[in-house]
C-alpha atoms as a PDB file:
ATOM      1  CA  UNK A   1    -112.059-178.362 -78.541  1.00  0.00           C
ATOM      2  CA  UNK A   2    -114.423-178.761 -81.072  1.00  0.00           C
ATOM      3  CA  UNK A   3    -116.554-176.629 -83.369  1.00  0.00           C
ATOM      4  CA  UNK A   4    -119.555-177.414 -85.879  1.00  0.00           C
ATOM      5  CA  UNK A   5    -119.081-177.187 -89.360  1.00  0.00           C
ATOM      6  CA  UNK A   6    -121.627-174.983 -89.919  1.00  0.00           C
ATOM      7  CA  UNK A   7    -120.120-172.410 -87.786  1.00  0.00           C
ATOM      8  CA  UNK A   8    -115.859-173.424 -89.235  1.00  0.00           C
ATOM      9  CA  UNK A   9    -117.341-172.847 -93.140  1.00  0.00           C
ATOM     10  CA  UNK A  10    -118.875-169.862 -91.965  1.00  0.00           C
ATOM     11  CA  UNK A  11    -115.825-168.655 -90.592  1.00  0.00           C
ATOM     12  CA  UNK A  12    -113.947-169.997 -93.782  1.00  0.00           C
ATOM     13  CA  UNK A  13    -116.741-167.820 -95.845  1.00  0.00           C
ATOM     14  CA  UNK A  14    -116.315-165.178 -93.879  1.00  0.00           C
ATOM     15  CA  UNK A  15    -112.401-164.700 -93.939  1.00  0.00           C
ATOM     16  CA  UNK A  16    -112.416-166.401 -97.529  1.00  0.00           C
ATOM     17  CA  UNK A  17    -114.970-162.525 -98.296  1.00  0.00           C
ATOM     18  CA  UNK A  18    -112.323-160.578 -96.805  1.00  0.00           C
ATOM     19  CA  UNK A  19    -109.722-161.641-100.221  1.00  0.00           C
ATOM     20  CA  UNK A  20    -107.184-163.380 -98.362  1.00  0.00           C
ATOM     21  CA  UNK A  21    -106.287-167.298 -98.370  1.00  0.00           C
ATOM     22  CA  UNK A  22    -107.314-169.568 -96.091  1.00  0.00           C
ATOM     23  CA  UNK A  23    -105.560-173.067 -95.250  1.00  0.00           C
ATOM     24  CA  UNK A  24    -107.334-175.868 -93.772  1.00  0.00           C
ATOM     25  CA  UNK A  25    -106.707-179.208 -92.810  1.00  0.00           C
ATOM     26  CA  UNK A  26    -107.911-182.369 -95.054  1.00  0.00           C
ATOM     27  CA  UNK A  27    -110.905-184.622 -93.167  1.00  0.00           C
ATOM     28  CA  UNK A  28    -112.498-187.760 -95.015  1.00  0.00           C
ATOM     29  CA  UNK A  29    -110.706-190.404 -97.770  1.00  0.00           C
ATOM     30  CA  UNK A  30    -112.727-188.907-100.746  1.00  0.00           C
ATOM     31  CA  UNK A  31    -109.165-187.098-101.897  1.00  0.00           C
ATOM     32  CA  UNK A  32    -107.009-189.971-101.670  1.00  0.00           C
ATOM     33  CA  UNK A  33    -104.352-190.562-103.050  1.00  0.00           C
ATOM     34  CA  UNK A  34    -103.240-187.507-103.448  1.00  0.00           C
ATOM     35  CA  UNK A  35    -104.462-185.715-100.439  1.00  0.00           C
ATOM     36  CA  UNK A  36    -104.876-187.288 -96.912  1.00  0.00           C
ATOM     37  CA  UNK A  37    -107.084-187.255 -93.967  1.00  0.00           C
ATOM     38  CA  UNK A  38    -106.157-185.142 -91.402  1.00  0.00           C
ATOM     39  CA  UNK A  39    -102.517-185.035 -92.401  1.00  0.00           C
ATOM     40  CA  UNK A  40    -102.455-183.153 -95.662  1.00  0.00           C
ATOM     41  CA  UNK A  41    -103.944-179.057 -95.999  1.00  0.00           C
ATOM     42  CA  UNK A  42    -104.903-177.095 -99.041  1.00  0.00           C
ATOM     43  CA  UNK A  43    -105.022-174.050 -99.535  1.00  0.00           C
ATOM     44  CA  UNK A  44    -108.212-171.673-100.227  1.00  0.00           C
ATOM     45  CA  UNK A  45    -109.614-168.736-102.256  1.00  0.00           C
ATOM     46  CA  UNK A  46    -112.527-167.111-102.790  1.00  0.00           C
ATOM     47  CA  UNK A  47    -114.167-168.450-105.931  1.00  0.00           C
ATOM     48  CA  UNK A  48    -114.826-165.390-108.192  1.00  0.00           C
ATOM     49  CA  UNK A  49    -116.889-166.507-110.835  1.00  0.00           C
ATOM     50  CA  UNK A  50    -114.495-167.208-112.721  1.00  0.00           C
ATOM     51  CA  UNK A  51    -113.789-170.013-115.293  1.00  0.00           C
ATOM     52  CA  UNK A  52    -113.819-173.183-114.359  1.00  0.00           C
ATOM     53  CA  UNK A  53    -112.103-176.394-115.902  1.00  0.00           C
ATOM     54  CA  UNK A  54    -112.099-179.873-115.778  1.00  0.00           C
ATOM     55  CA  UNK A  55    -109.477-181.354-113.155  1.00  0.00           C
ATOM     56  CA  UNK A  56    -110.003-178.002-110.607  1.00  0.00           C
ATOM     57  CA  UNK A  57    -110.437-178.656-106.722  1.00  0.00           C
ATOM     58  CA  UNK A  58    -113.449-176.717-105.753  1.00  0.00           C
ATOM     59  CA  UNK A  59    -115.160-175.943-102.177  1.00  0.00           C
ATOM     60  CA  UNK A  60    -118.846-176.196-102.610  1.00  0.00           C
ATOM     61  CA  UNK A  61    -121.958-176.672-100.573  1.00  0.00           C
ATOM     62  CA  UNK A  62    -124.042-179.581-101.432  1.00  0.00           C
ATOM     63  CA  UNK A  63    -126.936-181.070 -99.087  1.00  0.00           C
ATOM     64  CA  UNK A  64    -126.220-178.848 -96.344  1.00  0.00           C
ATOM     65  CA  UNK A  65    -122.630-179.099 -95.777  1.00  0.00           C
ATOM     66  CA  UNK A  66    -119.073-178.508 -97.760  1.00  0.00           C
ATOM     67  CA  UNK A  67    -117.231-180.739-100.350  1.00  0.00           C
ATOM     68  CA  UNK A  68    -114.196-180.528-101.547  1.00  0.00           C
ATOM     69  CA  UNK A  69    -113.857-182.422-104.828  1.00  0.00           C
ATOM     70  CA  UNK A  70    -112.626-182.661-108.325  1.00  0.00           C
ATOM     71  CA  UNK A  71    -114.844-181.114-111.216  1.00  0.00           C
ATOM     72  CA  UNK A  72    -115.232-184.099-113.469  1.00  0.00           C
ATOM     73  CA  UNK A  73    -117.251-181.726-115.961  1.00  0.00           C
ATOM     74  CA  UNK A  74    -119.177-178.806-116.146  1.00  0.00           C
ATOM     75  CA  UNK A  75    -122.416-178.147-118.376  1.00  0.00           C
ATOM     76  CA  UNK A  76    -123.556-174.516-117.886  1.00  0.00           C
ATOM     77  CA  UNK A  77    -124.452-173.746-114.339  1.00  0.00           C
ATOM     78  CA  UNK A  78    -124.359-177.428-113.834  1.00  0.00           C
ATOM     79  CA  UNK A  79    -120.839-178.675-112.236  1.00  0.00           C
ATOM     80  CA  UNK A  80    -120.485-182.157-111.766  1.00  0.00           C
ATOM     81  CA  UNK A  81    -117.798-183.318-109.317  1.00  0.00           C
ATOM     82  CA  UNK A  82    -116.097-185.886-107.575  1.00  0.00           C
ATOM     83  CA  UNK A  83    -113.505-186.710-105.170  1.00  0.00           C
ATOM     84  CA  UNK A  84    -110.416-188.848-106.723  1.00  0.00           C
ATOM     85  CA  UNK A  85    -110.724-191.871-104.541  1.00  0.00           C
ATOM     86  CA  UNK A  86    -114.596-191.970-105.433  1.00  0.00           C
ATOM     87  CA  UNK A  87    -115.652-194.548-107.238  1.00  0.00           C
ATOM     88  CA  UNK A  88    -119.087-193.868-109.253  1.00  0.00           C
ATOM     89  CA  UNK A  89    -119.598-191.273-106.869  1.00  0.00           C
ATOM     90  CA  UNK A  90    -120.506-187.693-108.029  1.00  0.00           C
ATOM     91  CA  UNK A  91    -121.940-184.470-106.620  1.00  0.00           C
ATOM     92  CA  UNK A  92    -124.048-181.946-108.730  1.00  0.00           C
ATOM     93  CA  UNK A  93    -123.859-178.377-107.848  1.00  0.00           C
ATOM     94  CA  UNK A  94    -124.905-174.713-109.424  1.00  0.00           C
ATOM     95  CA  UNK A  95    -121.960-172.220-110.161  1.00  0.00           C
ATOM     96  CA  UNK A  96    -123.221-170.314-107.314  1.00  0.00           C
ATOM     97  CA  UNK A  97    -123.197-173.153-104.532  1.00  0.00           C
ATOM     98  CA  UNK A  98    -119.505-173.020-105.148  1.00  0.00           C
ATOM     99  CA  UNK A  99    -117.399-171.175-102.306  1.00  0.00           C
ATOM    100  CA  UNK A 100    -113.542-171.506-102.890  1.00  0.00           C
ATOM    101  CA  UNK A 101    -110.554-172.645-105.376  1.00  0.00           C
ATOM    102  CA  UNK A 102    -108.223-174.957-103.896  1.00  0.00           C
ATOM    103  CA  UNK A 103    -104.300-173.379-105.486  1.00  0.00           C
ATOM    104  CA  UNK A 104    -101.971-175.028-103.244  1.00  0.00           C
ATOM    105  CA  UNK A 105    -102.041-178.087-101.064  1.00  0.00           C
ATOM    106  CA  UNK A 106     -99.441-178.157 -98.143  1.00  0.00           C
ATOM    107  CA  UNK A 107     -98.217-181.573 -97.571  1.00  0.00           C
ATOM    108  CA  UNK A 108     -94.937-182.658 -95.142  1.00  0.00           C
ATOM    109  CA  UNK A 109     -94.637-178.714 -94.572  1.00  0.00           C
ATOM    110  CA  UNK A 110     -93.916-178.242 -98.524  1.00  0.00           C
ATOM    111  CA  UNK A 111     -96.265-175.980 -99.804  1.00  0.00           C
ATOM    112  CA  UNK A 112     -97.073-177.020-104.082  1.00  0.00           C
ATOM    113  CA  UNK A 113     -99.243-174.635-106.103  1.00  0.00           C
ATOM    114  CA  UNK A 114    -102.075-175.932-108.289  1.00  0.00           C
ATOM    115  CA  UNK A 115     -99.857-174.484-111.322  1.00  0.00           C
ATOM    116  CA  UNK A 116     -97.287-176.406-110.527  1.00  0.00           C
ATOM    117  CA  UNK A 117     -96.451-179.168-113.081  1.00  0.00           C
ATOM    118  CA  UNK A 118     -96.269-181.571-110.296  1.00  0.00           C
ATOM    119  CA  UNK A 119     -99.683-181.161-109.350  1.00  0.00           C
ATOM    120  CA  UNK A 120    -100.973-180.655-113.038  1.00  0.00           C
ATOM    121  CA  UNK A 121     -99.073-184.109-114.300  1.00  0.00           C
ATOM    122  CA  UNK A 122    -100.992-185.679-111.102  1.00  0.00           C
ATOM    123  CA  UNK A 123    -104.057-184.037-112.544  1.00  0.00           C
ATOM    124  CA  UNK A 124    -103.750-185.259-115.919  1.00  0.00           C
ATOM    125  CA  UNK A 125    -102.897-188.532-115.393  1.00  0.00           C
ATOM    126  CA  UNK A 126    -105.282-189.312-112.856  1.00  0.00           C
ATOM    127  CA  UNK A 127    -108.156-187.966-114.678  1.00  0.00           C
ATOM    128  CA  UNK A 128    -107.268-189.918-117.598  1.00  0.00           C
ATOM    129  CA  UNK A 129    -107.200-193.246-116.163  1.00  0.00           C
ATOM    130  CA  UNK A 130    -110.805-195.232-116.340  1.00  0.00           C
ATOM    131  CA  UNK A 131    -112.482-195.559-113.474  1.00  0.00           C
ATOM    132  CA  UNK A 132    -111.612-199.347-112.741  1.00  0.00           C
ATOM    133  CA  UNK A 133    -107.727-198.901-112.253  1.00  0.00           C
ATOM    134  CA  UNK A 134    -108.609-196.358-110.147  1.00  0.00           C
ATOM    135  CA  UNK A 135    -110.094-198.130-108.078  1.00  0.00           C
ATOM    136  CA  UNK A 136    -107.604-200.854-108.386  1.00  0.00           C
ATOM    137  CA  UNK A 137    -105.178-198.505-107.296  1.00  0.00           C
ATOM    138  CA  UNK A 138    -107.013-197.439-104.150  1.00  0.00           C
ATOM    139  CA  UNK A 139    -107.338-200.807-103.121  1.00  0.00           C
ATOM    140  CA  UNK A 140    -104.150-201.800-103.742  1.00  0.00           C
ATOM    141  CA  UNK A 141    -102.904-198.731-101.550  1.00  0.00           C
ATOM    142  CA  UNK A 142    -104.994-199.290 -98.769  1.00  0.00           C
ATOM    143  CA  UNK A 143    -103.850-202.728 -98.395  1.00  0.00           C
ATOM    144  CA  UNK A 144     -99.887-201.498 -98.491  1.00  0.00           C
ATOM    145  CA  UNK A 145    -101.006-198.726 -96.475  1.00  0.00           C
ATOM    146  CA  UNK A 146     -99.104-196.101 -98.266  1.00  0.00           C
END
């Protein structure tokens, strides 16, 4: 069976309000490498207002739906954000269209927080690199298929 996204994100919202975590599966590329579609999940909390830095995995709404991408940079209000297998791709949103943190990410049944120093050296170095070895990179792992 299938649902709408419109009424799953509500349902995230909704249990997301209530304090507690929620885990949901991965859907789309934008997250690649690191996280995969439809075999990887992260894990979810409420966004509280509180600070945000460069390299964080945020739930947002943008253009009537839900993202879940990398902030790239924030100015103000103004977040910018993208996923890490974008390439000159970027969202804007307003502190307030964001809905969640991501903190963990559950991947072969191992659950890794986002304090981890795993996840944090991933961070790092991927953020780091310019945007045309990324993109080398995807390619050349889309062609190995790893």
């Amino acid at each position: 069976m299938q649902i709408s996204n419109d009424i799953f994100f509500a349902e995230v919202e909704r249990l997301l309000g209530e304090g507690g975590e929620v885990m949901i599966t991965i859907r789309g590329n934008s997250m690649q490498p690191m996280l995969r579609d439809s075999r990887d999940k992260v894990v979810l909390r409420r966004y509280e207002g509180d600070e945000l830095q460069r390299g964080d995995v945020m739930l947002f709404r943008y253009r009537g739906g839900y993202v879940l991408h990398r902030v790239v940079s924030i100015d103000g209000e103004r977040i910018v954000f993208s996923g890490d297998g974008n390439y000159k791709l970027y969202e804007q949103a307003i502190t307030k269209d964001i809905v969640a943190r991501m903190v963990a990410y559950v991947k072969n049944g191992r659950r890794v927080e986002c304090t981890d120093r795993e996840w944090l050296r991933y961070s790092r170095v991927w953020m780091a690199l310019p945007m045309l070895l990324r993109r080398v990179i995807m390619g050349i792992k889309r062609r190995i298929k790893i």
